[in-house]
C-alpha atoms as a PDB file:
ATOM      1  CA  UNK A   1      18.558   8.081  34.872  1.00  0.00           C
ATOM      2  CA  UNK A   2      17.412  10.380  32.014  1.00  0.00           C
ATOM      3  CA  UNK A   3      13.824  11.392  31.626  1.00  0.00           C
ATOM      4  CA  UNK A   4      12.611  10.293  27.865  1.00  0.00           C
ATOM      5  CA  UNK A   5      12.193  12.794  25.432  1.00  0.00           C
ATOM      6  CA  UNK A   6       8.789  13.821  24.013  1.00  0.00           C
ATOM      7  CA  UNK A   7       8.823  14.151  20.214  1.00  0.00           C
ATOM      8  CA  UNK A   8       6.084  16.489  19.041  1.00  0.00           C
ATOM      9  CA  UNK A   9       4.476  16.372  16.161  1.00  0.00           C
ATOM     10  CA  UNK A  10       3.703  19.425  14.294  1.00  0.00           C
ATOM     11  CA  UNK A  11      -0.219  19.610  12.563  1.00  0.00           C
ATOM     12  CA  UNK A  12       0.392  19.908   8.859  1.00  0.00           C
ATOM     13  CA  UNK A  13      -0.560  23.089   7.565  1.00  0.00           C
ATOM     14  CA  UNK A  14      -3.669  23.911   4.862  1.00  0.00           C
ATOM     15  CA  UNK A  15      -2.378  24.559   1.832  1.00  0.00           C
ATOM     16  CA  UNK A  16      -3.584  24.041  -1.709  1.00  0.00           C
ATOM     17  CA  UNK A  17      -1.032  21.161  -2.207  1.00  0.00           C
ATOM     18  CA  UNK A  18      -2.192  18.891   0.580  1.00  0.00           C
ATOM     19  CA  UNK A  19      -5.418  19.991  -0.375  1.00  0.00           C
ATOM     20  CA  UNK A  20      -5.318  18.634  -3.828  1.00  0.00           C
ATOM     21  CA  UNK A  21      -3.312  15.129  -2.866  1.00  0.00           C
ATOM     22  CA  UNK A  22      -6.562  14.029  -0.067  1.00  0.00           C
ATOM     23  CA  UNK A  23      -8.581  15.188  -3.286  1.00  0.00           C
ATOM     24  CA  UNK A  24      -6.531  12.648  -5.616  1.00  0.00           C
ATOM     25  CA  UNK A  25      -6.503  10.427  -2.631  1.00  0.00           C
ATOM     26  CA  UNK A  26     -10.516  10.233  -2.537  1.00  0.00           C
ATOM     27  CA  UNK A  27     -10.736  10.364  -5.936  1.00  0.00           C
ATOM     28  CA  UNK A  28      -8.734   7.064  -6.553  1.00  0.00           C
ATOM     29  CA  UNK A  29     -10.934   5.771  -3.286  1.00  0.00           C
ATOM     30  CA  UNK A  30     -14.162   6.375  -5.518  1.00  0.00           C
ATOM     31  CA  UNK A  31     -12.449   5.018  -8.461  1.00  0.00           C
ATOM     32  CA  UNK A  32     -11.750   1.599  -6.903  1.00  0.00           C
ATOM     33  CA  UNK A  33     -15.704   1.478  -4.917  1.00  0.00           C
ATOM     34  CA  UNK A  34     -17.340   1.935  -8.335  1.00  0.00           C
ATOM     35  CA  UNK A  35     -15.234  -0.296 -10.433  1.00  0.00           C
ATOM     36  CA  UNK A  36     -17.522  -3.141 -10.361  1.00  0.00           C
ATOM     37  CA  UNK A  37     -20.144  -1.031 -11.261  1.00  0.00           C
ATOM     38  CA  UNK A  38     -18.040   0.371 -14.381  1.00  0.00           C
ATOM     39  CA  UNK A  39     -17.414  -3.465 -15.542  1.00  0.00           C
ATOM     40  CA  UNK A  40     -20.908  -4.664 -15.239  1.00  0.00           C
ATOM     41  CA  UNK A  41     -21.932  -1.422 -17.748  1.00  0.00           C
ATOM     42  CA  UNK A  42     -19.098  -2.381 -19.926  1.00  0.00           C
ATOM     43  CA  UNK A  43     -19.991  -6.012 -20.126  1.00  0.00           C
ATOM     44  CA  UNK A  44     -23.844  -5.724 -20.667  1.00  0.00           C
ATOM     45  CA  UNK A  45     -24.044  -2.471 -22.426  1.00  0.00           C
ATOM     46  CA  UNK A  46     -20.408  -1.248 -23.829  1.00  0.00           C
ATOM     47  CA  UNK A  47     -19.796  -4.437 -25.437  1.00  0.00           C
ATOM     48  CA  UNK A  48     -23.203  -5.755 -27.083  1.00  0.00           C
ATOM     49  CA  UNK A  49     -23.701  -1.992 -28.234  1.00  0.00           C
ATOM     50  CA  UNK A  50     -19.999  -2.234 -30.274  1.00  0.00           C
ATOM     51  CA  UNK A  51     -21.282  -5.677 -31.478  1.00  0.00           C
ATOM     52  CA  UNK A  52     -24.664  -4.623 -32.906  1.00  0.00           C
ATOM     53  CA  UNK A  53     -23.022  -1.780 -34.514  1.00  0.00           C
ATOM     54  CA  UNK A  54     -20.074  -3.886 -36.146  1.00  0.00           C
ATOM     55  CA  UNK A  55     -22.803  -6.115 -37.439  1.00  0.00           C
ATOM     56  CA  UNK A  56     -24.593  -3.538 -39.054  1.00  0.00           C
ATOM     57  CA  UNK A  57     -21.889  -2.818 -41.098  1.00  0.00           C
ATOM     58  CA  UNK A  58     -21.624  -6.660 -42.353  1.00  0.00           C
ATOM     59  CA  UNK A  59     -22.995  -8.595 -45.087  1.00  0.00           C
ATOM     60  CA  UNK A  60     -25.175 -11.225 -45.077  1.00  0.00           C
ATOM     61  CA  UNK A  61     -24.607 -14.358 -47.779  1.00  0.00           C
ATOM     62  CA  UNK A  62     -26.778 -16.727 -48.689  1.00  0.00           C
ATOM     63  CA  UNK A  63     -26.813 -19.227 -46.455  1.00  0.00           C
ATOM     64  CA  UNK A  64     -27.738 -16.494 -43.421  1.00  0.00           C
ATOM     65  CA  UNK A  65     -24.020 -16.093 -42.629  1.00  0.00           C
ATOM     66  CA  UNK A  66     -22.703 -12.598 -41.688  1.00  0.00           C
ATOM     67  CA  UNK A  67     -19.657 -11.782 -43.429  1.00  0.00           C
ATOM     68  CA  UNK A  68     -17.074  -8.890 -42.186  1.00  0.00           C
ATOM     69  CA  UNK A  69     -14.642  -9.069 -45.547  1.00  0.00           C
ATOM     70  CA  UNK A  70     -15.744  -6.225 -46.710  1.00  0.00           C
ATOM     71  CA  UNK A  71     -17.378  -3.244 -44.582  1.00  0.00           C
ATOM     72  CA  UNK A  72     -21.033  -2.007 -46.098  1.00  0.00           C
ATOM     73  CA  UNK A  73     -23.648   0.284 -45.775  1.00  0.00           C
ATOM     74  CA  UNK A  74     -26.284  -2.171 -47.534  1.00  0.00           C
ATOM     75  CA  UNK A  75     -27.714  -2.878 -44.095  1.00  0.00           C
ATOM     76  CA  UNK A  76     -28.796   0.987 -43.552  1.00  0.00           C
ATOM     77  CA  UNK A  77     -29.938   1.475 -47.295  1.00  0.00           C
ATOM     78  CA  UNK A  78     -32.417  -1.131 -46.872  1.00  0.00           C
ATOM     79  CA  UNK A  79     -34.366   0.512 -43.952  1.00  0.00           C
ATOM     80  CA  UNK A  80     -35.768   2.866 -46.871  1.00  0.00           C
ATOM     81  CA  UNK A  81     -37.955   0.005 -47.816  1.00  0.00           C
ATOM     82  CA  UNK A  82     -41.674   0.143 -47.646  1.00  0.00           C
ATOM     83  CA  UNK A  83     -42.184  -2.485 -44.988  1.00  0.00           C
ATOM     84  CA  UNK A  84     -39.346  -1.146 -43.064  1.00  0.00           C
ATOM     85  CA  UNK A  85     -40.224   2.621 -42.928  1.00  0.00           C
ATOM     86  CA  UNK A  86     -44.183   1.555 -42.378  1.00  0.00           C
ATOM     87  CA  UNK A  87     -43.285  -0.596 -39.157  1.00  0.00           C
ATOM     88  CA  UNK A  88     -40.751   2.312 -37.861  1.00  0.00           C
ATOM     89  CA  UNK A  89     -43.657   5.261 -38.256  1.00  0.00           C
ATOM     90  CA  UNK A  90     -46.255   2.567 -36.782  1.00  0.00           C
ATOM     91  CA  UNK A  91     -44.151   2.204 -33.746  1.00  0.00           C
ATOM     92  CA  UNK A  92     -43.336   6.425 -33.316  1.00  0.00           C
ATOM     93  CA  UNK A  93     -46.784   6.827 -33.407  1.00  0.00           C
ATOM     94  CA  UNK A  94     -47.937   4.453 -31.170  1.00  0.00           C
ATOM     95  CA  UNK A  95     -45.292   5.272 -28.745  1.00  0.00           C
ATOM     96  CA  UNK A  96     -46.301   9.269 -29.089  1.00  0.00           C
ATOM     97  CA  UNK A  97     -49.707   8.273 -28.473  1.00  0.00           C
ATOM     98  CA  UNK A  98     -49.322   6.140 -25.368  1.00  0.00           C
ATOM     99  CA  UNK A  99     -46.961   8.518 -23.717  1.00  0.00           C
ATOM    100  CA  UNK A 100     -49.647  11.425 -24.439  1.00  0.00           C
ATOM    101  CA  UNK A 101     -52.000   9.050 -23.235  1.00  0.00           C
ATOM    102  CA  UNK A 102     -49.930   8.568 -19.966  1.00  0.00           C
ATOM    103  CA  UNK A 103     -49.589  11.853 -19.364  1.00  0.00           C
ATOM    104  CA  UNK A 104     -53.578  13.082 -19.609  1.00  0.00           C
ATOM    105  CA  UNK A 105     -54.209   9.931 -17.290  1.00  0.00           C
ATOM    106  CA  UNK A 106     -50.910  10.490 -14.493  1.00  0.00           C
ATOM    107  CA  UNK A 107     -50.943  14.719 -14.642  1.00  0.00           C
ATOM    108  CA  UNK A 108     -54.741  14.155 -11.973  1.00  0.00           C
ATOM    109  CA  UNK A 109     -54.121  11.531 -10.323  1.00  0.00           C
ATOM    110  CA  UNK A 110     -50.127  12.703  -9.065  1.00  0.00           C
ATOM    111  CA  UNK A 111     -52.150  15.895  -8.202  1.00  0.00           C
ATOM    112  CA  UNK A 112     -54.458  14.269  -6.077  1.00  0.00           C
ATOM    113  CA  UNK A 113     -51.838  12.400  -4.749  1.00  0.00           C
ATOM    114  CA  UNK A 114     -49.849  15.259  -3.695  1.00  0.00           C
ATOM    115  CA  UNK A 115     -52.767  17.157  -2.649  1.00  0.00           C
ATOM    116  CA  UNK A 116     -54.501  14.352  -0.069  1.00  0.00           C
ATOM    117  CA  UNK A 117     -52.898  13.531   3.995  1.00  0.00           C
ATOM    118  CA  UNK A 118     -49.838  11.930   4.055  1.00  0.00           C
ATOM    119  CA  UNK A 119     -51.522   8.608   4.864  1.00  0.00           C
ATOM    120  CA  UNK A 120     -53.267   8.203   1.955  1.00  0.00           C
ATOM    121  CA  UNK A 121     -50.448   9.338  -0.005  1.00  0.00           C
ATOM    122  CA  UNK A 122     -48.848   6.388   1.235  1.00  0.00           C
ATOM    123  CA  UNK A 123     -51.540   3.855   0.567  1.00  0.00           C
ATOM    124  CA  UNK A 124     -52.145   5.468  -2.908  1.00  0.00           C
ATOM    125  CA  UNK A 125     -48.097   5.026  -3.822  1.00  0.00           C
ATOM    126  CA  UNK A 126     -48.551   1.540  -2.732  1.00  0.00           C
ATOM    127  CA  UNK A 127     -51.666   0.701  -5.143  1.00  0.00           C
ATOM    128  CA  UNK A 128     -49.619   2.194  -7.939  1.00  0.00           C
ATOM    129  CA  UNK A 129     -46.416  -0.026  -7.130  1.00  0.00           C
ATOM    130  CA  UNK A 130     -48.698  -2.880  -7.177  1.00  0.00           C
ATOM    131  CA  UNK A 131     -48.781  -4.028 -10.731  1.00  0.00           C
ATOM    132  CA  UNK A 132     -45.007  -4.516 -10.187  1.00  0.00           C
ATOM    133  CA  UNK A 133     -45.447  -7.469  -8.004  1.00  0.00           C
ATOM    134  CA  UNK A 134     -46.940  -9.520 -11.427  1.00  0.00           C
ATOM    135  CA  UNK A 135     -44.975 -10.420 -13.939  1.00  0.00           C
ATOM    136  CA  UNK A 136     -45.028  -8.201 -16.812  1.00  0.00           C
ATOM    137  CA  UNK A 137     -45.557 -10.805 -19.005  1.00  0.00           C
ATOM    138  CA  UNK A 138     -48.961 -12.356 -16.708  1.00  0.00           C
ATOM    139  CA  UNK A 139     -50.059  -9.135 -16.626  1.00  0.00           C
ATOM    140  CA  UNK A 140     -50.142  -9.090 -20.540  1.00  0.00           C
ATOM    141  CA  UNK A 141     -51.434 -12.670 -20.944  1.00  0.00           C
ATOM    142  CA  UNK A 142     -53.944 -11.548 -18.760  1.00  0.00           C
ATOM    143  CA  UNK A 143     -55.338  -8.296 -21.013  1.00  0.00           C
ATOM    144  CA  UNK A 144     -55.771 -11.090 -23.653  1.00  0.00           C
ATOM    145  CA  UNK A 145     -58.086 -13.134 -21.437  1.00  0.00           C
ATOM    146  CA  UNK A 146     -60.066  -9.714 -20.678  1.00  0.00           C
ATOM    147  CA  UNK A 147     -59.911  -8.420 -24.237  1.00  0.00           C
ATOM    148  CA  UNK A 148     -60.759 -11.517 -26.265  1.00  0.00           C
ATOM    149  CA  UNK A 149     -63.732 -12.188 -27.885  1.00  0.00           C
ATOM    150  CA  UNK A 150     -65.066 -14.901 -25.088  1.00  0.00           C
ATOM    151  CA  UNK A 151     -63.864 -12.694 -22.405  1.00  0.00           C
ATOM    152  CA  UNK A 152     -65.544 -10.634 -19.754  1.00  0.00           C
ATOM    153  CA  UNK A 153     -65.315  -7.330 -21.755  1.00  0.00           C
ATOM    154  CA  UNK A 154     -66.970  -9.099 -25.029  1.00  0.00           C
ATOM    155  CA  UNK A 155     -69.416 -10.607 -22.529  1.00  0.00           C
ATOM    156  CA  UNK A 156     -70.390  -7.373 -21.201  1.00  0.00           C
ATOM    157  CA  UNK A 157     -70.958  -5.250 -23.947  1.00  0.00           C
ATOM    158  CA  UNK A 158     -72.941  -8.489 -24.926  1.00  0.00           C
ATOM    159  CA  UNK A 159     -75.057  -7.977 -22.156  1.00  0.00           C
ATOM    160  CA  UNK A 160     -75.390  -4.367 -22.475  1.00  0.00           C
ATOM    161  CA  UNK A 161     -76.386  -5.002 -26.207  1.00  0.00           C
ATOM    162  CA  UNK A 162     -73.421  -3.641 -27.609  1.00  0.00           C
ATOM    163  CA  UNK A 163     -72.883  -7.218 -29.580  1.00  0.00           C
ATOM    164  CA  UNK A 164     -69.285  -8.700 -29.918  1.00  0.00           C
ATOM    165  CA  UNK A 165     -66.133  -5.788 -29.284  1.00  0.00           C
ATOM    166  CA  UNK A 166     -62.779  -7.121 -30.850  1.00  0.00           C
ATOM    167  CA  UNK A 167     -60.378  -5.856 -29.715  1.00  0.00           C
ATOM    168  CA  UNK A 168     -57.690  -8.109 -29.437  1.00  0.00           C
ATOM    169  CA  UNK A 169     -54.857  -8.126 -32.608  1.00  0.00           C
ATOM    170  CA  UNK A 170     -55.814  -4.228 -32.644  1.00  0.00           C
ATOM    171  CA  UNK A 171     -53.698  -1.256 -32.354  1.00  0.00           C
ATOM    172  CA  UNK A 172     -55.806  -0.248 -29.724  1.00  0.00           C
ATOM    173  CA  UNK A 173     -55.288  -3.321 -27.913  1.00  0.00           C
ATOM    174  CA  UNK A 174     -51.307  -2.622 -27.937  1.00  0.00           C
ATOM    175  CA  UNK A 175     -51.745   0.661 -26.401  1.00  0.00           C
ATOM    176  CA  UNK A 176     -53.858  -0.418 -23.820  1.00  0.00           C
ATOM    177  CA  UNK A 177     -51.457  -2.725 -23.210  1.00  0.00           C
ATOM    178  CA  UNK A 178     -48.555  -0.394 -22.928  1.00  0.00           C
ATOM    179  CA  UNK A 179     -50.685   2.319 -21.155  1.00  0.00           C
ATOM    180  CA  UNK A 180     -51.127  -0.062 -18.722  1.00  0.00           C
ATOM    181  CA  UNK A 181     -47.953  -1.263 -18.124  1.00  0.00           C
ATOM    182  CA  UNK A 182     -45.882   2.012 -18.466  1.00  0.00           C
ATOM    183  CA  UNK A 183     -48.402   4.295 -16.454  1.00  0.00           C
ATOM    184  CA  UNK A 184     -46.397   3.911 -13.078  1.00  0.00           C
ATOM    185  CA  UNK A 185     -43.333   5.292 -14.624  1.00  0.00           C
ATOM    186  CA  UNK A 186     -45.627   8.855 -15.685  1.00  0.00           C
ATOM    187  CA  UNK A 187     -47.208   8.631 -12.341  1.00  0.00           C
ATOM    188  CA  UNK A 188     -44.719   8.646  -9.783  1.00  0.00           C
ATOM    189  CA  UNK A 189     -42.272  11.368 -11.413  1.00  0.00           C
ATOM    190  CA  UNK A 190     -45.184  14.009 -11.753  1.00  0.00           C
ATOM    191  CA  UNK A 191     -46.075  13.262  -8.487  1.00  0.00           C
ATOM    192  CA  UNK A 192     -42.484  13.508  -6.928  1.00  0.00           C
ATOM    193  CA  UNK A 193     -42.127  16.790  -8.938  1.00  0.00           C
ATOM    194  CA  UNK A 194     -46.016  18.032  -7.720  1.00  0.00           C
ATOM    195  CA  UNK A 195     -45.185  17.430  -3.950  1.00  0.00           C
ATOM    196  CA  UNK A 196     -41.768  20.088  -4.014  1.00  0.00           C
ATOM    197  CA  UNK A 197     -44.266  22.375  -5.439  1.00  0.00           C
ATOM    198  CA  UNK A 198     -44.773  24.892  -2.496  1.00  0.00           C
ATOM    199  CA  UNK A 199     -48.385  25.128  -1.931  1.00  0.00           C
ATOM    200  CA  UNK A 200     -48.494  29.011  -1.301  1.00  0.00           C
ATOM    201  CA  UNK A 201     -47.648  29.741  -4.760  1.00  0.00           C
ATOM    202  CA  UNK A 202     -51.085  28.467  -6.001  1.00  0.00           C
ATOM    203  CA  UNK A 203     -52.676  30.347  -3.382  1.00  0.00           C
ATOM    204  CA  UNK A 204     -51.430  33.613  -4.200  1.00  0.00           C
ATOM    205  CA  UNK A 205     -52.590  32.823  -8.027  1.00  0.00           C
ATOM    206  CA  UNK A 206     -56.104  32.864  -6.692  1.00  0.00           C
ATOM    207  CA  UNK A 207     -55.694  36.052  -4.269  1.00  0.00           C
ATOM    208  CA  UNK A 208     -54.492  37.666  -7.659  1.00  0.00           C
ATOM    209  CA  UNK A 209     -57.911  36.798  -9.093  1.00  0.00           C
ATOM    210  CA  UNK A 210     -56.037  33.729 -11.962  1.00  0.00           C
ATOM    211  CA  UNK A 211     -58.808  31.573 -12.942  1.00  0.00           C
ATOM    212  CA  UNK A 212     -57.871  27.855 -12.265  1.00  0.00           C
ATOM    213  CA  UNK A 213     -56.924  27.786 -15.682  1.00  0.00           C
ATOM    214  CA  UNK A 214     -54.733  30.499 -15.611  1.00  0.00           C
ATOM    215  CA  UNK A 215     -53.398  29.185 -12.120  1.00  0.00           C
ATOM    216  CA  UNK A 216     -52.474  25.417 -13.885  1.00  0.00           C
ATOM    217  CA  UNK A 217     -50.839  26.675 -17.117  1.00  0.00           C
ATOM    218  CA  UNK A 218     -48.790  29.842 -15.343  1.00  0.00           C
ATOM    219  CA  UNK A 219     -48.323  28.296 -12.102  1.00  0.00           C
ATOM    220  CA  UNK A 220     -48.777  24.341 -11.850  1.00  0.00           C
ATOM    221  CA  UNK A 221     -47.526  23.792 -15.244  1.00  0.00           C
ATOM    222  CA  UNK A 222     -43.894  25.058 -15.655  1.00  0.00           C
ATOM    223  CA  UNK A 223     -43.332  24.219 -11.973  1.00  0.00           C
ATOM    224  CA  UNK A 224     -44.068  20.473 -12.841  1.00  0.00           C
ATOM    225  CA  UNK A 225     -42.266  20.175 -16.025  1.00  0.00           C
ATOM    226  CA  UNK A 226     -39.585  18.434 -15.105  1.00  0.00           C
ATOM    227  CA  UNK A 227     -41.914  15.468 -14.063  1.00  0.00           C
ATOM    228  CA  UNK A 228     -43.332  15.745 -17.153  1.00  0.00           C
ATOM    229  CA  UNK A 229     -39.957  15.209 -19.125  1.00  0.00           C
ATOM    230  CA  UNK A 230     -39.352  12.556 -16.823  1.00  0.00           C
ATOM    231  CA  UNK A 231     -42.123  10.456 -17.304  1.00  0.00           C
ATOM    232  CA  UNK A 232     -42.282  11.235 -21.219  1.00  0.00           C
ATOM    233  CA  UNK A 233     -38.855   9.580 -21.025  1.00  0.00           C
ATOM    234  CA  UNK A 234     -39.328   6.792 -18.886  1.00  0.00           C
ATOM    235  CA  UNK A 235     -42.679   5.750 -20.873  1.00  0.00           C
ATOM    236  CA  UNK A 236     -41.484   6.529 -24.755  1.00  0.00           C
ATOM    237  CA  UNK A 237     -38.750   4.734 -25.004  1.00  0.00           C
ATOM    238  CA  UNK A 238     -39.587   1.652 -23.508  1.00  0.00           C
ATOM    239  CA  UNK A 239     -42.667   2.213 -25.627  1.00  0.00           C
ATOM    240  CA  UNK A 240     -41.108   2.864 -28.671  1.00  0.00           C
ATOM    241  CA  UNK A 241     -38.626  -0.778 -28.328  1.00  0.00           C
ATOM    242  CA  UNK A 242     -41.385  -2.887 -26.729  1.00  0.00           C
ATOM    243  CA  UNK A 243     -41.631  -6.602 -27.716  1.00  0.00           C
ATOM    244  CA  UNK A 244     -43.686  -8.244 -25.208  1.00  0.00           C
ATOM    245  CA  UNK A 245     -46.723  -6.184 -25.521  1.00  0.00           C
ATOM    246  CA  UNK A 246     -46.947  -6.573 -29.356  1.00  0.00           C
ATOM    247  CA  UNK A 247     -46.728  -9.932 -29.378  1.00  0.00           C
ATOM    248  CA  UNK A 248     -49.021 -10.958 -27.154  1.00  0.00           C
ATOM    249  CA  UNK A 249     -52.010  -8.055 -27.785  1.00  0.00           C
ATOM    250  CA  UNK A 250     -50.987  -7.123 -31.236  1.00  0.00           C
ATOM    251  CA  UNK A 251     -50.770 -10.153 -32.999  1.00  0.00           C
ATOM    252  CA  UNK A 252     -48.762 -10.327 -36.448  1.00  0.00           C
ATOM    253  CA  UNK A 253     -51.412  -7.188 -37.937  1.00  0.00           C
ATOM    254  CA  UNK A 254     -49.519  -5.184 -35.381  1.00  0.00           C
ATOM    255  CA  UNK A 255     -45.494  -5.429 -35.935  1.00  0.00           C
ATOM    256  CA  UNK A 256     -43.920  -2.971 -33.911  1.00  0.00           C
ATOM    257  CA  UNK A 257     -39.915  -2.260 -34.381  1.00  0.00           C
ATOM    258  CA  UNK A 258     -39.092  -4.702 -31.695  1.00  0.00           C
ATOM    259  CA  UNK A 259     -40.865  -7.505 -32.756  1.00  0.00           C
ATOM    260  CA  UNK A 260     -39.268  -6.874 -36.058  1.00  0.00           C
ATOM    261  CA  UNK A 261     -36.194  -6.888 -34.937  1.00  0.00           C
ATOM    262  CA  UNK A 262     -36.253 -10.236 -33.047  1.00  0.00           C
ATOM    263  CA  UNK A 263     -37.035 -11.561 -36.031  1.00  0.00           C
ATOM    264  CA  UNK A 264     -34.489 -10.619 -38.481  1.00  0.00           C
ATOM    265  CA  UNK A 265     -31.876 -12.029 -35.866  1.00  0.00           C
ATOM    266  CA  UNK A 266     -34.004 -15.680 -34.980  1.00  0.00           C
ATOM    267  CA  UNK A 267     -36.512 -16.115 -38.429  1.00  0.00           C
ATOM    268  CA  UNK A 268     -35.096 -14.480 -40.836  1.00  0.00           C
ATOM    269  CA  UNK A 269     -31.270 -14.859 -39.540  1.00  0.00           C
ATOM    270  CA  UNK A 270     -30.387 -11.219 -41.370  1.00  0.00           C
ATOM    271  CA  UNK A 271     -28.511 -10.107 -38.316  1.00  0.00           C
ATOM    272  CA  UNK A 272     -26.850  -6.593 -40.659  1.00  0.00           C
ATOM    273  CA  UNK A 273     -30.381  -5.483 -41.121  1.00  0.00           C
ATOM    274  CA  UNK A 274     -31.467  -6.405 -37.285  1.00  0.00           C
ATOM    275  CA  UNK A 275     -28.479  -4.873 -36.119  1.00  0.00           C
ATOM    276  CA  UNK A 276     -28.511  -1.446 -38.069  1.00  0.00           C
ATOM    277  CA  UNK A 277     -32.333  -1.536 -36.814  1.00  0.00           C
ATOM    278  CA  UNK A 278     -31.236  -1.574 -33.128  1.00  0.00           C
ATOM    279  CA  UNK A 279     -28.806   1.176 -33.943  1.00  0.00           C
ATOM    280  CA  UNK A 280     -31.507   3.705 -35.222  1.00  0.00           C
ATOM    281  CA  UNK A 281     -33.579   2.626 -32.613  1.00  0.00           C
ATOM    282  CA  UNK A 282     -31.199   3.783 -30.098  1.00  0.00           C
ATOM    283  CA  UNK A 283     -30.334   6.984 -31.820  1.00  0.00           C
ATOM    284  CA  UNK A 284     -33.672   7.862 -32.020  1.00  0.00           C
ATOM    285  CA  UNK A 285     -34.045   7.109 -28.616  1.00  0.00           C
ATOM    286  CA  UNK A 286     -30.925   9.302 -27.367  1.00  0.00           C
ATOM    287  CA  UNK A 287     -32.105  12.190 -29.852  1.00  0.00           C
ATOM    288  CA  UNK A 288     -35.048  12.205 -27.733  1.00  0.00           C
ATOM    289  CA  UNK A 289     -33.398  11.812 -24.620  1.00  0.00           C
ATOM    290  CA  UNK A 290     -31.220  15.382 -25.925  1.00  0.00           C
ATOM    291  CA  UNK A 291     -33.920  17.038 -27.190  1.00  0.00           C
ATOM    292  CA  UNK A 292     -36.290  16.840 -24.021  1.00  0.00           C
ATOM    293  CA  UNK A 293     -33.369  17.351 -21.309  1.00  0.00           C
ATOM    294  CA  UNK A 294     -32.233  20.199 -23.488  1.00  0.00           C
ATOM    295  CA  UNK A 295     -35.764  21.814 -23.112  1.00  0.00           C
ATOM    296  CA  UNK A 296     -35.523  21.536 -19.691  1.00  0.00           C
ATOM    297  CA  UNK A 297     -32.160  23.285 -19.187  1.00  0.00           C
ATOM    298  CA  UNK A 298     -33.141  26.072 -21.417  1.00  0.00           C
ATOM    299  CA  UNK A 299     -36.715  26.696 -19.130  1.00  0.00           C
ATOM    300  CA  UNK A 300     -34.660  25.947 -16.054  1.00  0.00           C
END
């Protein structure tokens, strides 16, 4: 009886060309695990983005139809009218000024953060996440209870003799409104950027005789920059397209883009000019988005 032969298998040898199929091989693996996330980005954001910007290229008749027979630029000449260009400066400013306004409130407090124990740090992160767990829109509906004329701010600078404040249907009641709600996203990027910031550094500043000044703008400052792009971001352009906010604080003296926009496509059913709105808002919003991540590179 014969003994049964042992085949042995040889190891395959490194070499570039096995190298590169098990790269194919995982690429094609990470293919197929983020497909779904590739269709749901097509679906929700691919596809209404191609639709907004085929519409603004239509022409609307007069019965509010949107016609595609002919391809024009009508929709894009009229956002040179007066009412047009007024409500698109209104809203850059306002969004420049509650970003700025952010920023001067989030740069101390994600420094105290970052500066306190680690148990408070933890408590303080969870105070901040708090106004998440309301609704955005209860959260709003409540700033017009507090900021109307019969409610408890009017009722304290009553008391204090200050008379009647009004508020409410202001500019200034909009940006409260969006400080308030977009103040988390300033926050918690400065302070994520503040804590990698190696203590030691500030320290030596001082041993070298920097004023605290000199320490914050030479030091503190360039280190936490890219916080500080990040926040900008996440705060002006939600900012800049925000509907809810407007409605509810602003009031119809206070048409921001957004609200403008949701009305050419439901009131006034002129869904070319709506749609070549949208389409400048987003440019102007990606400009933004090049222009401040550029920056960074370039200091970086």
């Amino acid at each position: 009886m014969t003994a049964p032969t042992v085949t042995q298998v040889q190891p395959q040898v490194a070499s570039a060309d096995l190298e590169a199929r098990r790269t194919a091989k995982e690429r094609r693996f990470g293919l197929l695990l983020a497909l779904p996330g590739y269709g749901y980005l097509i679906m929700l954001f691919v596809v209404p983005l191609v639709m907004v910007s085929v519409y603004s290229f239509g022409t609307r008749d007069r019965f509010g139809q949107t016609q595609f027979d002919r391809l024009s630029l009508d929709a894009y000449g009229r956002l040179a009218d007066p009412i047009v260009r007024d409500i698109l400066f209104r809203s850059l400013w306002l969004a420049i000024l509650t970003t700025v306004i952010c920023l001067v409130v989030a740069y101390p407090f994600a420094y105290f953060m970052a500066t306190v124990p680690q148990q408070w740090r933890n408590l303080m992160l969870v105070l901040v996440m708090i106004p998440f767990w309301t609704n955005f829109l209860v959260r709003n509906y409540a700033w017009r209870v507090i900021l109307g004329t019969d409610g408890p701010l009017s009722d304290i600078t009553s008391l204090v003799g200050l008379g009647d404040i009004r508020l409410l249907f202001t500019q200034w009641a909009v940006v409260l409104g969006m400080v308030y709600g977009f103040l988390p996203f300033m926050i918690l990027p400065l302070y994520a950027s503040i804590d990698r910031i190696d203590g030691r550094l500030l320290e030596a500043s001082r041993d070298l005789y920097a004023t605290p000044w000199q320490s914050f703008r030479h030091v503190l400052l360039p280190l936490s920059m890219p916080g500080i792009i990040g926040g900008s971001i996440l705060v002006f352009i939600p900012s800049l397209g925000a509907y809810v906010t407007p409605e509810i604080l602003g009031g119809a003296k206070t048409t921001l883009m957004g609200s403008y926009i949701v009305n050419q496509f439901q009131g006034a059913r002129d869904w070319p000019l709506g749609s070549a709105l949208s389409v400048v808002l987003i440019l102007i919003m990606l400009l933004s988005t090049v222009i401040y991540f550029r920056k960074d590179t370039v200091r970086t």
